[in-house]
Protein backbone atom coordinates (compact mmCIF):
# COMPACT_ATOMS: atom_id res chain seq x y z
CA UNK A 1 -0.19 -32.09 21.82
CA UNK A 2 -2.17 -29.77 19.62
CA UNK A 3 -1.70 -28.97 16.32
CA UNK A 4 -1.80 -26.20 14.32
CA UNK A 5 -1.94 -25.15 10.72
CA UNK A 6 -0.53 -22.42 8.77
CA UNK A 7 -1.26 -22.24 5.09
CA UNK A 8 2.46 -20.61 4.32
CA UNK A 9 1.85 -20.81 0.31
CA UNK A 10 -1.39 -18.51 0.80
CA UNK A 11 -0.17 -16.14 3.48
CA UNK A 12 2.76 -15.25 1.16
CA UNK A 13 0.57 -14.96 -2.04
CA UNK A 14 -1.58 -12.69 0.14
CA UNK A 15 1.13 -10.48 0.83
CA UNK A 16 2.58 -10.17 -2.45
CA UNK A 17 -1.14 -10.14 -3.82
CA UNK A 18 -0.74 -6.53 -1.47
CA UNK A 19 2.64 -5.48 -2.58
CA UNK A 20 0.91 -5.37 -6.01
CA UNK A 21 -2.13 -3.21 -5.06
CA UNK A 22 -0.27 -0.80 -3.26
CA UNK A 23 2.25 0.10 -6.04
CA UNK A 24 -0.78 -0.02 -8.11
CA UNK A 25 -2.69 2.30 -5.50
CA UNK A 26 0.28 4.68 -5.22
CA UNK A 27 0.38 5.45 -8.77
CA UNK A 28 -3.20 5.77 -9.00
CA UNK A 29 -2.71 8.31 -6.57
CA UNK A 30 0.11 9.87 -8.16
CA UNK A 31 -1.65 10.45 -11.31
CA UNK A 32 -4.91 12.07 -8.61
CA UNK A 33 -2.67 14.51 -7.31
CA UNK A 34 -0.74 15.41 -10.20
CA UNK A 35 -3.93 16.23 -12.34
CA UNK A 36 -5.32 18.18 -9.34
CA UNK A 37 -2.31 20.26 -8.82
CA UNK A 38 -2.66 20.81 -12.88
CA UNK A 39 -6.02 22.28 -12.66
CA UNK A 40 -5.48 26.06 -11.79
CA UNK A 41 -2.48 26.18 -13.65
CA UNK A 42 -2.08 24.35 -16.70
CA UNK A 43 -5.81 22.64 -17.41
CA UNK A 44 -7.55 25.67 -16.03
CA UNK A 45 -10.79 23.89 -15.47
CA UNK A 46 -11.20 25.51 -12.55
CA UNK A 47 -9.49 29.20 -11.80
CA UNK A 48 -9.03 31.40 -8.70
CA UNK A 49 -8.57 31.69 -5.02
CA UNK A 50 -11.17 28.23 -4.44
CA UNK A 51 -9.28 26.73 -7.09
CA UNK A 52 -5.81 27.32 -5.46
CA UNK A 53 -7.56 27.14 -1.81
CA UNK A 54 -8.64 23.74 -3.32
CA UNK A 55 -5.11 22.45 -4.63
CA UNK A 56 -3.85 23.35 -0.94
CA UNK A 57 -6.32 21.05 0.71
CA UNK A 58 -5.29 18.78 -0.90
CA UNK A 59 -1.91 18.63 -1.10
CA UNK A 60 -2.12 18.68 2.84
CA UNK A 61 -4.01 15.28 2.91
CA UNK A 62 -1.38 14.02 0.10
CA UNK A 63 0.67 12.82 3.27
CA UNK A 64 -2.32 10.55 4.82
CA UNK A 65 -2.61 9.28 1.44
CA UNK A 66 0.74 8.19 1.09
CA UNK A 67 0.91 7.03 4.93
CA UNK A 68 -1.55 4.55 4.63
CA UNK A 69 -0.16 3.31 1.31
CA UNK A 70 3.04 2.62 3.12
CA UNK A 71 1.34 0.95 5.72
CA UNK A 72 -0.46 -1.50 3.71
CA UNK A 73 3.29 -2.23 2.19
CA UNK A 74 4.31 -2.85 5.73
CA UNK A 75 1.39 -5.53 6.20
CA UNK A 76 2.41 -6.95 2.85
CA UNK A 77 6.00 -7.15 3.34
CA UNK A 78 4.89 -8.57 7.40
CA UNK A 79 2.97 -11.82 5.85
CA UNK A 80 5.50 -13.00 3.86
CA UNK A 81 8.38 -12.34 6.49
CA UNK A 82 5.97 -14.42 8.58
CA UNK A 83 5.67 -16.92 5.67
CA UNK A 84 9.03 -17.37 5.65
CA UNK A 85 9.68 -17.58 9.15
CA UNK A 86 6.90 -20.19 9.91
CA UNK A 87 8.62 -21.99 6.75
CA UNK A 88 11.85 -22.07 8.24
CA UNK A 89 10.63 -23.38 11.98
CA UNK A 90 8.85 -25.80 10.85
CA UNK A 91 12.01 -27.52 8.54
CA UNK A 92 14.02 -26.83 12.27
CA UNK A 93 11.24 -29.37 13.78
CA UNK A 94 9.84 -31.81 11.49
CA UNK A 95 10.69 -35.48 12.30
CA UNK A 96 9.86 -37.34 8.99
């Protein structure tokens, strides 16, 4: 019979190691957007139809952005479920 070996402790710090860059990459990119939005209007660092032309580019892409951050949750939240699970079947089959 073979064997096989899942490191259960890692997989799970792995995942929340992820849960903890995305929240950190979401508010990185909260901060992004927010201070690009500001820039016709309040900061007026850059003015006009580019700048507002500008602003609506990228609020369009804010979505992919966003998208991808909740994937990366997803994969996060996925390798500790599968920590868990792998946890749990193998206490259901151990002989000791």
């Amino acid at each position: 019979m073979s064997e096989i070996y899942v490191d259960t402790d890692k997989m799970r710090a792995c995942g929340n190691e992820i849960l903890d860059l995305v929240e950190e990459f979401k508010a990185t990119l909260d901060t992004m957007f927010t201070r690009i939005e500001n820039v016709p209007i309040y900061t007026k660092e850059w003015v006009g139809d580019s700048a507002m032309l500008f602003v609506s580019l990228a609020n369009k892409d804010k979505v992919q952005y966003y998208n991808y951050a909740t994937s990366l949750y997803k994969y996060g939240k996925y390798l500790i479920d599968c920590a868990d699970y792998y946890d749990k079947t193998i206490k259901s089959v151990r002989r000791d």
